[in-house]
N, C-alpha and C. Protein backbone atom coordinates (compact mmCIF):
# COMPACT_ATOMS: atom_id res chain seq x y z
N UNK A 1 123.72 404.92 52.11
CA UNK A 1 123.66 403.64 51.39
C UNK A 1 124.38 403.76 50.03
N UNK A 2 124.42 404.87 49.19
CA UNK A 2 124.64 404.86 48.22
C UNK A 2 125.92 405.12 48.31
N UNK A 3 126.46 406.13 48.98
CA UNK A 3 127.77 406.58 49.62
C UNK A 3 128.49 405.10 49.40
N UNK A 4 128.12 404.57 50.29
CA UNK A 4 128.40 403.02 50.56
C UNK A 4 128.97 402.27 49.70
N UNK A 5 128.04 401.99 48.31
CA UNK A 5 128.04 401.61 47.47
C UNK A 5 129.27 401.94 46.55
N UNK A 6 129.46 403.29 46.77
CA UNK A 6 130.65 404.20 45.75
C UNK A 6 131.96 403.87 46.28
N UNK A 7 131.79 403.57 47.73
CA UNK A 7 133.28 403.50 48.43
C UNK A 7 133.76 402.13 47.92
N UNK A 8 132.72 401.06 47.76
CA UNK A 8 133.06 399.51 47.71
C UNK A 8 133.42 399.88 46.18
N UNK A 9 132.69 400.57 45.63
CA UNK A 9 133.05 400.41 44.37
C UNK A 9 134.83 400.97 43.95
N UNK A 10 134.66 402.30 44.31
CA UNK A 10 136.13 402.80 44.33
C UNK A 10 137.25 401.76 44.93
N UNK A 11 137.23 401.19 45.99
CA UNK A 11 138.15 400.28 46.56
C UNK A 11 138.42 398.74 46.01
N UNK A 12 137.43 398.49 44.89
CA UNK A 12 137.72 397.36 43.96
C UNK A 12 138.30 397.77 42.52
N UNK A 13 138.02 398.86 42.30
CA UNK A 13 138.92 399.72 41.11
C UNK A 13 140.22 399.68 41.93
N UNK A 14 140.57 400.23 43.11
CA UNK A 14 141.69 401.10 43.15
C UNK A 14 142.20 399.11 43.19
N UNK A 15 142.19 398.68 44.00
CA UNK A 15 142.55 396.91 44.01
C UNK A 15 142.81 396.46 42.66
N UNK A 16 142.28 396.56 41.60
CA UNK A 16 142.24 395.83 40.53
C UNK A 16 143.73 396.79 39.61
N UNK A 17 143.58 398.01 40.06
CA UNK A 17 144.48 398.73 39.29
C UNK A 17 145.99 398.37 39.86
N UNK A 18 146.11 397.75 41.22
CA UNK A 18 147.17 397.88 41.35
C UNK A 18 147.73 395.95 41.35
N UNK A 19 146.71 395.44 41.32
CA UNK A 19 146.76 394.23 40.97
C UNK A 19 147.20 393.91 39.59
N UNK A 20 146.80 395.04 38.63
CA UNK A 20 147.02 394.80 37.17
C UNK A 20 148.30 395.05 37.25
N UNK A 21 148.88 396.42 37.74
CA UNK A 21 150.21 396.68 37.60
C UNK A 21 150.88 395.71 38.45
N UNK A 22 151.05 394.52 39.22
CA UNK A 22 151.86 393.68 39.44
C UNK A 22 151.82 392.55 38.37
N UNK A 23 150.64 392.47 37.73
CA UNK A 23 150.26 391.54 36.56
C UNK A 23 151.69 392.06 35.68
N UNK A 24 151.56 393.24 35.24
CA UNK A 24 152.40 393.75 34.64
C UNK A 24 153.54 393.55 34.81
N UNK A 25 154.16 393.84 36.04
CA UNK A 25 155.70 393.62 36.60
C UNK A 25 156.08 392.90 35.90
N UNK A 26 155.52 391.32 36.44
CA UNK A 26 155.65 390.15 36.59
C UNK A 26 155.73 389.31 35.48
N UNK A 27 154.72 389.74 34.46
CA UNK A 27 155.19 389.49 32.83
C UNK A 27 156.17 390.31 32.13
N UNK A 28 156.86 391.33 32.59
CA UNK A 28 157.72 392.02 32.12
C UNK A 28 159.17 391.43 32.52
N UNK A 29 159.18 390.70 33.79
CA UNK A 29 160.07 389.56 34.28
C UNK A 29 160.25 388.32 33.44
N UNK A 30 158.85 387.94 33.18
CA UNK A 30 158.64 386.95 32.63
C UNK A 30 159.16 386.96 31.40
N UNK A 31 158.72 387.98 30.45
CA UNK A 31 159.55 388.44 29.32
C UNK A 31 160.86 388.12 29.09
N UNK A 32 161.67 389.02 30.11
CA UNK A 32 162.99 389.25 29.65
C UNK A 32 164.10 388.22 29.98
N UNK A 33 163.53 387.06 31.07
CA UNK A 33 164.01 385.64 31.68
C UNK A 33 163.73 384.88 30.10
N UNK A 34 162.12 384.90 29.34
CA UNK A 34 162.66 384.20 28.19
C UNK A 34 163.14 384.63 26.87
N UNK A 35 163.36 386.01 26.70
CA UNK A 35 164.56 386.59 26.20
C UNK A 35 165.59 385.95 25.87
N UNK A 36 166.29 386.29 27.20
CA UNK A 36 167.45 386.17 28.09
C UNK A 36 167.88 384.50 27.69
N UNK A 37 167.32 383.51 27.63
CA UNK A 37 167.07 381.83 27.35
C UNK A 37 166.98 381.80 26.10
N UNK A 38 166.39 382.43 25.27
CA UNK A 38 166.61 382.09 23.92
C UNK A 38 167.65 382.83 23.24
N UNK A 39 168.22 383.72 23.49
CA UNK A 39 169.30 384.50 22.80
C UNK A 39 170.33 383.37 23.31
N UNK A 40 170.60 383.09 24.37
CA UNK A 40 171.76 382.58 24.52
C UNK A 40 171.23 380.62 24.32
């Protein structure tokens, strides 16, 4: 049961971590598109 508990837990960390790093990508896109628009 507890086992249990650790796996759900680990598998919403490991989810969230890689969810963040597309968060990341994606504003780093976002970034440099409005950069990119205001320089020019």
């Amino acid at each position: 049961m507890i086992s249990g508990i650790k796996m759900v837990i680990f598998a919403i960390k490991k989810n969230l971590s890689i969810l963040l790093g597309g968060f990341k990508k994606i504003f780093r896109i976002y970034t440099t598109i409005y950069n990119n628009i205001f320089i020019v």
